[in-house]
C-alpha atoms as a PDB file:
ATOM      1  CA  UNK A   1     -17.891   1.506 -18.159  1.00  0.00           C
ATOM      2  CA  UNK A   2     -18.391  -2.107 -16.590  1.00  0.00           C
ATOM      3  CA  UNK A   3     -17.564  -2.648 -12.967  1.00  0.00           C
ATOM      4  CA  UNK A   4     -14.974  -6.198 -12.335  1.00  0.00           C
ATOM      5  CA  UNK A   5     -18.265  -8.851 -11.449  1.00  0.00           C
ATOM      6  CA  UNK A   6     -17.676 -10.315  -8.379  1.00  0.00           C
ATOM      7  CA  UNK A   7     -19.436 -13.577  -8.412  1.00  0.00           C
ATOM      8  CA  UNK A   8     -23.536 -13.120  -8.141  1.00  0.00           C
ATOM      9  CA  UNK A   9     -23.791 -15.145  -4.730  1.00  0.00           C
ATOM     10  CA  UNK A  10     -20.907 -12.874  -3.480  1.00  0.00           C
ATOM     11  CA  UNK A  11     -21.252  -9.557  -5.012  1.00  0.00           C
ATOM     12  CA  UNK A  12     -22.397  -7.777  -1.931  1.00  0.00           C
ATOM     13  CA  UNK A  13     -20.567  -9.542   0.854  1.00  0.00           C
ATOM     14  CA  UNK A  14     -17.821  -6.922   1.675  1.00  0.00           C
ATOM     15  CA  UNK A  15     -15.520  -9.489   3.324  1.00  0.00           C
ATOM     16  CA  UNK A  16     -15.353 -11.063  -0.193  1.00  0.00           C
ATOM     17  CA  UNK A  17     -15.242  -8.310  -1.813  1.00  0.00           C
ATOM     18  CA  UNK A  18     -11.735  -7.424   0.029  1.00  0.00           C
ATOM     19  CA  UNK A  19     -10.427 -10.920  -0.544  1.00  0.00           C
ATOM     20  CA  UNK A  20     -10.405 -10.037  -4.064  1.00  0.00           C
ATOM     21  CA  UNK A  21      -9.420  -6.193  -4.247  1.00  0.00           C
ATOM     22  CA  UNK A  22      -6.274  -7.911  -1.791  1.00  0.00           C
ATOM     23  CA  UNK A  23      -5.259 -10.601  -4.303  1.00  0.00           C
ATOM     24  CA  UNK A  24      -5.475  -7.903  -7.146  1.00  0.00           C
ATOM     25  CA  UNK A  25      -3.253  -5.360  -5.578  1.00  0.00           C
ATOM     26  CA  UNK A  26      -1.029  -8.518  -5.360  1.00  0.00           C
ATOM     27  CA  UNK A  27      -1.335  -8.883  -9.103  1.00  0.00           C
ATOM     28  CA  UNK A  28      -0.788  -5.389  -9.660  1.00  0.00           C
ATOM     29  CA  UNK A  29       2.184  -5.324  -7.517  1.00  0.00           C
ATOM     30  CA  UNK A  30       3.948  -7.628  -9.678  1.00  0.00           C
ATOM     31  CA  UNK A  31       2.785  -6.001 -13.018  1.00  0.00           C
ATOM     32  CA  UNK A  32       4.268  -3.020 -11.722  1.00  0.00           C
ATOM     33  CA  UNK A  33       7.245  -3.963 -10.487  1.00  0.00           C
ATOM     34  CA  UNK A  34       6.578  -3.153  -6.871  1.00  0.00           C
ATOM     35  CA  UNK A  35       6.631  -6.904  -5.714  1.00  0.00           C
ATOM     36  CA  UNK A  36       9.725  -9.630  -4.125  1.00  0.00           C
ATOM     37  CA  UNK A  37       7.906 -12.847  -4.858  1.00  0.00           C
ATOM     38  CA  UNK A  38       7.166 -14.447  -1.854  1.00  0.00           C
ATOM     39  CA  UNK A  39       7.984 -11.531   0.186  1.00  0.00           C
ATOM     40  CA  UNK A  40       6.718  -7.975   1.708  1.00  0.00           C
ATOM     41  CA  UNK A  41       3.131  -7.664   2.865  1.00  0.00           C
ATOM     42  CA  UNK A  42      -0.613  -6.271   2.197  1.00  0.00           C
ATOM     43  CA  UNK A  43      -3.304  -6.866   4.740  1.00  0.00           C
ATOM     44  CA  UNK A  44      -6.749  -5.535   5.108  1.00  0.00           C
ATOM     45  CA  UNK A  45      -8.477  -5.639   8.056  1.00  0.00           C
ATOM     46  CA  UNK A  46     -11.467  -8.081   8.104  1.00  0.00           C
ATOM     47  CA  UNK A  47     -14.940  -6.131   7.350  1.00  0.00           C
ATOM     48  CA  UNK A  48     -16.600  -5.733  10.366  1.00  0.00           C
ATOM     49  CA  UNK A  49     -14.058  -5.991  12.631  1.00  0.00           C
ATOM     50  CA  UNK A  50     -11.184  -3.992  14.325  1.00  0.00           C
ATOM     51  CA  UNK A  51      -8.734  -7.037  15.345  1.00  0.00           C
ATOM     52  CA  UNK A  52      -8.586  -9.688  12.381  1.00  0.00           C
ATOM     53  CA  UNK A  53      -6.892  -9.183   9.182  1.00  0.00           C
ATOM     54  CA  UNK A  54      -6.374 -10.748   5.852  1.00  0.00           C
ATOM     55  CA  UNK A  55      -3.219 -11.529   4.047  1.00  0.00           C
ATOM     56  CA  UNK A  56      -2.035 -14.105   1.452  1.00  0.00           C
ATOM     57  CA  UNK A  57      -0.102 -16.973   3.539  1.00  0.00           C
ATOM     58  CA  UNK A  58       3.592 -16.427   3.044  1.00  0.00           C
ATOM     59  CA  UNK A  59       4.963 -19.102   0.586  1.00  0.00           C
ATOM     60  CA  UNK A  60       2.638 -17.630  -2.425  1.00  0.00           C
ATOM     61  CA  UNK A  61       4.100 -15.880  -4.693  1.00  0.00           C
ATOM     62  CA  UNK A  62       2.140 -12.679  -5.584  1.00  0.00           C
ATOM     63  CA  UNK A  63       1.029 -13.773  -8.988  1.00  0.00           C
ATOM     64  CA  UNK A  64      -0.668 -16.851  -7.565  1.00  0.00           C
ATOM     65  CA  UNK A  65      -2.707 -14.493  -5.088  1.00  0.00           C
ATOM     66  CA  UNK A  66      -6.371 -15.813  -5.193  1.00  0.00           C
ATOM     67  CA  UNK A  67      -9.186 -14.325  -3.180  1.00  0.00           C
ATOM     68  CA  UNK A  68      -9.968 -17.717  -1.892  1.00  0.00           C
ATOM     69  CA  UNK A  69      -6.094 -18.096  -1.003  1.00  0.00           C
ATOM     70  CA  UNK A  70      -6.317 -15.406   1.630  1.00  0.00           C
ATOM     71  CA  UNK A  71      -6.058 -16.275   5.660  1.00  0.00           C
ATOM     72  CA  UNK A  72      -7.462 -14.813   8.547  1.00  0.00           C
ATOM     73  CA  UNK A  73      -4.973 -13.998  11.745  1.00  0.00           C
ATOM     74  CA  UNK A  74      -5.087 -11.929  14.766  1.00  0.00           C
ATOM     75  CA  UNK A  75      -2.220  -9.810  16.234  1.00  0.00           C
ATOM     76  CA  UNK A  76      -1.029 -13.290  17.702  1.00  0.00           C
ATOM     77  CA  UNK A  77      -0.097 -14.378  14.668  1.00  0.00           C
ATOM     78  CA  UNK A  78      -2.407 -17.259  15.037  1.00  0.00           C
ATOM     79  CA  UNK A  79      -4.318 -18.461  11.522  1.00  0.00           C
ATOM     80  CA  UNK A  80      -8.661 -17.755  12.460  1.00  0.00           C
ATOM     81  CA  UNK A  81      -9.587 -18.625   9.220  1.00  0.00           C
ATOM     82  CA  UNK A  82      -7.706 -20.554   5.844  1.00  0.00           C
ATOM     83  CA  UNK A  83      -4.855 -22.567   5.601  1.00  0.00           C
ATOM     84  CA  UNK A  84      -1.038 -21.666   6.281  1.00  0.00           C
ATOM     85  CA  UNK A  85       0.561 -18.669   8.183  1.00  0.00           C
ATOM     86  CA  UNK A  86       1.520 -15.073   8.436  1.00  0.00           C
ATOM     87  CA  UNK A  87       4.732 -14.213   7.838  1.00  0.00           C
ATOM     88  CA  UNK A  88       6.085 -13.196  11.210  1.00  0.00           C
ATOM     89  CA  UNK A  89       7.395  -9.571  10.339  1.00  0.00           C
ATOM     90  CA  UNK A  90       3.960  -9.117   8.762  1.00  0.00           C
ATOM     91  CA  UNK A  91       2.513 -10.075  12.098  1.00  0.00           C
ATOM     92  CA  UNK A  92       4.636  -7.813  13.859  1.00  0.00           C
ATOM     93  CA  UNK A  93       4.555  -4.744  11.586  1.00  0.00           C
ATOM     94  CA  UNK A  94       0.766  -5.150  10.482  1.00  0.00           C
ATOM     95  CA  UNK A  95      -1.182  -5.667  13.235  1.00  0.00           C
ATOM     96  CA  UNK A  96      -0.106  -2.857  15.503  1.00  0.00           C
ATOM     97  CA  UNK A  97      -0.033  -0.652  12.795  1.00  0.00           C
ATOM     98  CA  UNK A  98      -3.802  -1.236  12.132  1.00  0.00           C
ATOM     99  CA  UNK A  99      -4.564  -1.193  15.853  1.00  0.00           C
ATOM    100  CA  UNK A 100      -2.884   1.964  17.007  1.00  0.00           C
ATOM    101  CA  UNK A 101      -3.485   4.001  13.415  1.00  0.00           C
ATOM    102  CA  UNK A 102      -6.780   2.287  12.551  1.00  0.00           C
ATOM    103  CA  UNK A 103      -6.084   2.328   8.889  1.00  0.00           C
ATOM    104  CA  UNK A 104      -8.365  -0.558   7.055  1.00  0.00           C
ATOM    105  CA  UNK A 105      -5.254  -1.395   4.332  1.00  0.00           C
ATOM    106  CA  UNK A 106      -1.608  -1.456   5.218  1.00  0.00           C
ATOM    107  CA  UNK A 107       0.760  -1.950   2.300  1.00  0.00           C
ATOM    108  CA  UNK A 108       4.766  -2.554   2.995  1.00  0.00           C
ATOM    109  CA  UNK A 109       7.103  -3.203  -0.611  1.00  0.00           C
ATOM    110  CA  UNK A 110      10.723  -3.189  -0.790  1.00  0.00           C
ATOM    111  CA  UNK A 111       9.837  -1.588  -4.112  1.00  0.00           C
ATOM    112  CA  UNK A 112      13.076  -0.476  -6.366  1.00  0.00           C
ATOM    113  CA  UNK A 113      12.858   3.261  -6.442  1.00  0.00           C
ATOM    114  CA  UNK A 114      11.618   3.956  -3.080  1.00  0.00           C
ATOM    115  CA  UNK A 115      13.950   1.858  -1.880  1.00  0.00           C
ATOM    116  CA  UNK A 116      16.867   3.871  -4.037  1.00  0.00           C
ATOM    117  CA  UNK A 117      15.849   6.970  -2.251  1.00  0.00           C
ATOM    118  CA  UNK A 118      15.502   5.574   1.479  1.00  0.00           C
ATOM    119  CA  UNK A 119      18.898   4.639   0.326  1.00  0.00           C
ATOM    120  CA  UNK A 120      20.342   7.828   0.811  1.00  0.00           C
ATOM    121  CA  UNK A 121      21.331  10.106   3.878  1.00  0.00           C
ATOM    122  CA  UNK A 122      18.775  12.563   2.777  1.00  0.00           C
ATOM    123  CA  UNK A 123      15.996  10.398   1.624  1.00  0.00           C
ATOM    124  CA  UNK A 124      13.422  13.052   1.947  1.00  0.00           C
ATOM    125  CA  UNK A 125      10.555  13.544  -1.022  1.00  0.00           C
ATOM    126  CA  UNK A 126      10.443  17.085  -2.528  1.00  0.00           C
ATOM    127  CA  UNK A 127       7.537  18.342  -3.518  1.00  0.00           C
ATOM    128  CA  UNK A 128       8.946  18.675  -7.124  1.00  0.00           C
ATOM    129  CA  UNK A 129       5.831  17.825  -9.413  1.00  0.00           C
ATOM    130  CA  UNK A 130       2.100  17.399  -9.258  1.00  0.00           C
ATOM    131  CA  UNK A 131       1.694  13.807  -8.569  1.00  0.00           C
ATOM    132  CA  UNK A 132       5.001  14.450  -5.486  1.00  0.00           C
ATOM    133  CA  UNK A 133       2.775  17.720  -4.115  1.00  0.00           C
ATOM    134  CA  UNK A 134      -0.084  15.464  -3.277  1.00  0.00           C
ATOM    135  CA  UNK A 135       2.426  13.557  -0.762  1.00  0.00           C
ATOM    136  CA  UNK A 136       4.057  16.710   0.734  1.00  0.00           C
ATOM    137  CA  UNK A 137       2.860  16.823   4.358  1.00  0.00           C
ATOM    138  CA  UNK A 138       2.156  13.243   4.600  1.00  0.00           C
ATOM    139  CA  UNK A 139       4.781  11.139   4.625  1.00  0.00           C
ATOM    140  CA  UNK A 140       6.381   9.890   8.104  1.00  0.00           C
ATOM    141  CA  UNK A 141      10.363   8.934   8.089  1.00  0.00           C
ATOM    142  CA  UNK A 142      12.062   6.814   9.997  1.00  0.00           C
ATOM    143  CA  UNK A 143      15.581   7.113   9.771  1.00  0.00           C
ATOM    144  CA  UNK A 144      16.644   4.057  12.116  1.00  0.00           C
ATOM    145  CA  UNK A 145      16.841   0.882  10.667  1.00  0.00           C
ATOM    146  CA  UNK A 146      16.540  -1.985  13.740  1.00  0.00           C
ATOM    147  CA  UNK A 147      16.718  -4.918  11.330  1.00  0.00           C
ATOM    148  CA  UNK A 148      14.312  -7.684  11.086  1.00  0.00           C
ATOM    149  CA  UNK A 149      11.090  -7.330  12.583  1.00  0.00           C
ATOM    150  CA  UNK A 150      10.437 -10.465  14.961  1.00  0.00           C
ATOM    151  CA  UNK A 151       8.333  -8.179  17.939  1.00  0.00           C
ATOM    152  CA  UNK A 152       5.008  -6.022  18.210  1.00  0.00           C
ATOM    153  CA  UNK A 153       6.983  -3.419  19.502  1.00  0.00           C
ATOM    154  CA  UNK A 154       8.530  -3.163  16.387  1.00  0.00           C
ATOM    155  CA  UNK A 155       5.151  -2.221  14.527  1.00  0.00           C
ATOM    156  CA  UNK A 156       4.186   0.269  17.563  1.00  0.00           C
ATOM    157  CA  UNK A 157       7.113   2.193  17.022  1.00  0.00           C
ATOM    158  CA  UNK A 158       6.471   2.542  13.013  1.00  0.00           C
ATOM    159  CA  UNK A 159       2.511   3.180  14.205  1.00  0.00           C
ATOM    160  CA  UNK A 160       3.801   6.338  16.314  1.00  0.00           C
ATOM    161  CA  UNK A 161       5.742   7.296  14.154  1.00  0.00           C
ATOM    162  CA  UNK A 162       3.376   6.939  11.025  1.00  0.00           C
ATOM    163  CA  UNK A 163       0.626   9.387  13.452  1.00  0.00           C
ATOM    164  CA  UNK A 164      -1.888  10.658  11.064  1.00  0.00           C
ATOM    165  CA  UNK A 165       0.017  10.425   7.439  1.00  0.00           C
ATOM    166  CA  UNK A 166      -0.446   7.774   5.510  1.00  0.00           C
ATOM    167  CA  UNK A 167       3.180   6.799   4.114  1.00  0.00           C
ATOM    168  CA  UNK A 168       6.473   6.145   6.121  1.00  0.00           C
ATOM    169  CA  UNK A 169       9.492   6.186   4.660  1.00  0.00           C
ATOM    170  CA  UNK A 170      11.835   3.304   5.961  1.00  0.00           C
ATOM    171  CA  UNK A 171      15.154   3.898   5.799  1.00  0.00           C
ATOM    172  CA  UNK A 172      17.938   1.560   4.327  1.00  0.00           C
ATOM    173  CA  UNK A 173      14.733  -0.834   4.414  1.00  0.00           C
ATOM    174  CA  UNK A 174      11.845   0.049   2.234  1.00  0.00           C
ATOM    175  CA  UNK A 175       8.136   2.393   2.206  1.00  0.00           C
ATOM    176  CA  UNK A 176       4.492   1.279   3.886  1.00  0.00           C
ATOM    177  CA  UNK A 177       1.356   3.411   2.888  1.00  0.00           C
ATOM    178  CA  UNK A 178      -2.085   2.488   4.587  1.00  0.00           C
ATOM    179  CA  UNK A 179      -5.469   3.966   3.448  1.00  0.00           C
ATOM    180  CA  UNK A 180      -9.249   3.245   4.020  1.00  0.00           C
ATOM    181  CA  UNK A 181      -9.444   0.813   1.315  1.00  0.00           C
ATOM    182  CA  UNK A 182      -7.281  -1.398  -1.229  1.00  0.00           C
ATOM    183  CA  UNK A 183      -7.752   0.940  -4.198  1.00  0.00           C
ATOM    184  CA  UNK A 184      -6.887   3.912  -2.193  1.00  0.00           C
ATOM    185  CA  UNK A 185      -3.400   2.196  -0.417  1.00  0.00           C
ATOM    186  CA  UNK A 186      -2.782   0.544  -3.548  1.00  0.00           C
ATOM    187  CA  UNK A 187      -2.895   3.978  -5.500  1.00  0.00           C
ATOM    188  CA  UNK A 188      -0.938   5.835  -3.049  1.00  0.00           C
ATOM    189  CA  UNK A 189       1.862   3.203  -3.388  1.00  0.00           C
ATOM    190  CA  UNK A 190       1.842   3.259  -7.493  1.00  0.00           C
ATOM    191  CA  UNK A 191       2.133   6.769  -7.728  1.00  0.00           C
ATOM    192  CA  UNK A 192       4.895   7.403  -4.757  1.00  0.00           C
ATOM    193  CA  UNK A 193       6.916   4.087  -6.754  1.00  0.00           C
ATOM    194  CA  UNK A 194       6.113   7.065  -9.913  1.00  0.00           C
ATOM    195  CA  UNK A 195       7.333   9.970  -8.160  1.00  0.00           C
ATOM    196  CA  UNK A 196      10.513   8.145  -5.834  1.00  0.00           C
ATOM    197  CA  UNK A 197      11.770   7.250  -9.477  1.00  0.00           C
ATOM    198  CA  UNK A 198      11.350  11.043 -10.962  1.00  0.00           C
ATOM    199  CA  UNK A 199      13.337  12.303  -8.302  1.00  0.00           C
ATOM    200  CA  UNK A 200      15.892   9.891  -8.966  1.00  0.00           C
ATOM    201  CA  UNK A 201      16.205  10.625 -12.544  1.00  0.00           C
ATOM    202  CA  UNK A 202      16.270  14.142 -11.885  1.00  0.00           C
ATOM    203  CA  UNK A 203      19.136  13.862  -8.795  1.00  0.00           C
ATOM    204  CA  UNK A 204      21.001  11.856 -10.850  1.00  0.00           C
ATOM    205  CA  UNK A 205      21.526  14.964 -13.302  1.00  0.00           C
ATOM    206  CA  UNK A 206      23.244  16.845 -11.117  1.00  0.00           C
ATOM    207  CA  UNK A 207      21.274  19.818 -12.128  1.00  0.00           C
ATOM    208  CA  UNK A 208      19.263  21.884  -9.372  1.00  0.00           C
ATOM    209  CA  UNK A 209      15.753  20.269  -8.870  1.00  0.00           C
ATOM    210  CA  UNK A 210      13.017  22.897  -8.844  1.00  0.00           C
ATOM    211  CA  UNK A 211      10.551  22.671  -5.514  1.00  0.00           C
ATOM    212  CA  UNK A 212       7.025  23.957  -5.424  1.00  0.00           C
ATOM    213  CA  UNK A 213       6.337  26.835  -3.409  1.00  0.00           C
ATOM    214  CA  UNK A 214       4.053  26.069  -0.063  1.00  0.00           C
ATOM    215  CA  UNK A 215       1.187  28.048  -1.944  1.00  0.00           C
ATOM    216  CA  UNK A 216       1.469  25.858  -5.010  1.00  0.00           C
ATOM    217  CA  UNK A 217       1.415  22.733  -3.252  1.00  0.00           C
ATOM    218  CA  UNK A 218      -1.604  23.569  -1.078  1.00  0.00           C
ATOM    219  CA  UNK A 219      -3.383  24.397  -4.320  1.00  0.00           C
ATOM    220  CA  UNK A 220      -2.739  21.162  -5.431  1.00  0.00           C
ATOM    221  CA  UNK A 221      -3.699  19.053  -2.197  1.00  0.00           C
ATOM    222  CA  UNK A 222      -7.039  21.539  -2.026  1.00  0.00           C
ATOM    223  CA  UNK A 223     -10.741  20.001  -2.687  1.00  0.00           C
ATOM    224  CA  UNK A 224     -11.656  21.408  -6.006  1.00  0.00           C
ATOM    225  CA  UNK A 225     -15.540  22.018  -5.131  1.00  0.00           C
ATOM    226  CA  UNK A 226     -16.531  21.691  -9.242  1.00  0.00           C
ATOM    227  CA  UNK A 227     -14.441  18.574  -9.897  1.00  0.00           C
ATOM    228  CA  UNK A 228     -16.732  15.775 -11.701  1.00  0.00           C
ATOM    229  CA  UNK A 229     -14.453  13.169 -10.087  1.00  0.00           C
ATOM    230  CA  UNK A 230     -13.313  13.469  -6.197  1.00  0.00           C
ATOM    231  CA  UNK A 231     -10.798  11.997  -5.255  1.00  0.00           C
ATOM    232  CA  UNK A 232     -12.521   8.881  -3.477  1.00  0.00           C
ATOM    233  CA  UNK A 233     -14.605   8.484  -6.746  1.00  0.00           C
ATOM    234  CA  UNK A 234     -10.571   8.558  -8.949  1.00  0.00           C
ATOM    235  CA  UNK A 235      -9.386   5.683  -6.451  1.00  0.00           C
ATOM    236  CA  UNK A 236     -12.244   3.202  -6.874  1.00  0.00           C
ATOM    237  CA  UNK A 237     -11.962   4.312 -11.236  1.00  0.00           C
ATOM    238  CA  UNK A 238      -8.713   3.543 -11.229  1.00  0.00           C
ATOM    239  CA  UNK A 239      -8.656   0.263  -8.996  1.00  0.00           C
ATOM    240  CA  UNK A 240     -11.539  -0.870 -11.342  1.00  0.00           C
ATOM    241  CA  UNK A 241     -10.006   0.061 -14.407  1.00  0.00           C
ATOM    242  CA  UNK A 242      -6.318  -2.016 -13.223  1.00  0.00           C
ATOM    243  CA  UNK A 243      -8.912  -4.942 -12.159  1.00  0.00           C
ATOM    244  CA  UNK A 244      -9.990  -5.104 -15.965  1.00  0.00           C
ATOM    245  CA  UNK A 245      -6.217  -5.189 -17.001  1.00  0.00           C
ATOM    246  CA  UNK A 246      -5.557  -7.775 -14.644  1.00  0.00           C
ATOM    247  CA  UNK A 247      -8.358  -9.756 -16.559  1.00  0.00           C
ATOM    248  CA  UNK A 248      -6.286  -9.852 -19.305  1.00  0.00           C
ATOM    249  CA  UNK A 249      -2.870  -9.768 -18.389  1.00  0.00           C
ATOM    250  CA  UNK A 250      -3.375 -11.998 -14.854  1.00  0.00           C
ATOM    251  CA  UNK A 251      -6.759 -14.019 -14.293  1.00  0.00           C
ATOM    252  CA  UNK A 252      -8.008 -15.483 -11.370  1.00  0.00           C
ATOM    253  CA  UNK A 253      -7.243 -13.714  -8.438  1.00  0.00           C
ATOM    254  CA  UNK A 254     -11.255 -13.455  -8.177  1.00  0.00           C
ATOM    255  CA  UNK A 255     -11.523 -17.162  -7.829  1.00  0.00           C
END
């Protein structure tokens, strides 16, 4: 199975290397529905350091997302590196998100069936099937939409109360995973988009929805010692394997 070539002067420069895993999960986004064109934000913070991230200047629209396209800003908002700016409730969410939870990728949609559910006065994710018992435990809510973001404070309050789980639910707004790299954020957010939209279906039945018991679930979140793919080692397969769909469905975000 071929790994996505990164070009040869490049291929082990990790800073390039999460230019383009950032433009694909841009890519992705839109073949999966998860994307508002110009709008929402994914940023990676910059290999090697703790206080400058990357992020496609706001104008793009996802499908244009090149890893040559991305910028460099602080939590200032000021452009380090690249041409054109950070959108400011990127700025504002992003940065103190990264700071305070120090997770590497922070992903934010206003995707359609996560937003359906935040939607609701009970918005809360039942463990209901495998792929939804892997998120039990570990997603943050906030049920207080303050409207726009336009200060840091803003992205301090979602940091505290994100703590150590990797997806907050938004309410009447939207859903932000972060993770240690792009494939893993980007994988978390496909598969809650999956599992928001079973629970949906299966509400809108009106027929009692059948939770997993706390000793199912934690079977399902446990390491399985014997399993010829961990978890880490699924992420990067399935990143890689969406990078070679992207090579025929969406070129160039590699350039």
């Amino acid at each position: 199975m071929s790994v996505h070539p990164l070009p040869s002067s490049l291929a082990t420069d990790p800073v390039w290397q999460a230019r383009v895993h950032l433009a694909a999960a841009h890519r992705l986004a839109v073949l999966d529905d998860l994307e508002e064109g110009i709008d929402n934000h994914f940023t990676v913070t910059v290999p090697g350091r703790d206080d400058r991230y990357l992020i496609l200047p706001f104008g793009l629209h996802w499908s244009e997302a090149r890893a040559s396209d991305m910028i460099v800003f602080d939590e200032s908002g000021a452009t380090l590196e690249g041409e054109g700016v950070v959108e400011l409730s990127a700025q504002c969410i992003h940065a103190p998100i990264h700071r305070i939870t120090g997770a590497r990728v922070v992903l934010h949609t206003h995707q359609n069936w996560a937003v359906t559910l935040n939607m609701l006065e009970d918005n809360r994710l039942l463990p209901a099937s495998q792929t939804a018992a892997y998120f039990h435990g570990n997603v943050a809510y906030d049920d207080t939409y303050t409207g726009i973001a336009d200060t840091l404070e803003e992205g301090e309050r979602l940091a505290g109360l994100i703590g150590d789980k990797q997806v907050i639910f938004m309410k009447n707004h939207g859903v932000l995973v972060t993770g240690a790299t792009v494939a893993q954020a980007y994988r978390r957010l496909y598969k809650l988009e999956r599992v928001c939209r079973a629970q949906v279906l299966a509400m809108g039945t009106g027929r009692a929805i059948k939770v997993l018991s706390d000793e199912i679930v934690a079977r399902v979140q446990s390491p399985r010692p014997h399993d010829r793919h961990p978890r880490a080692e699924r992420e990067r397969l399935y990143f890689e394997a969406m990078m070679r769909v992207l090579d025929n469905e969406m070129p160039g975000y590699a350039d």
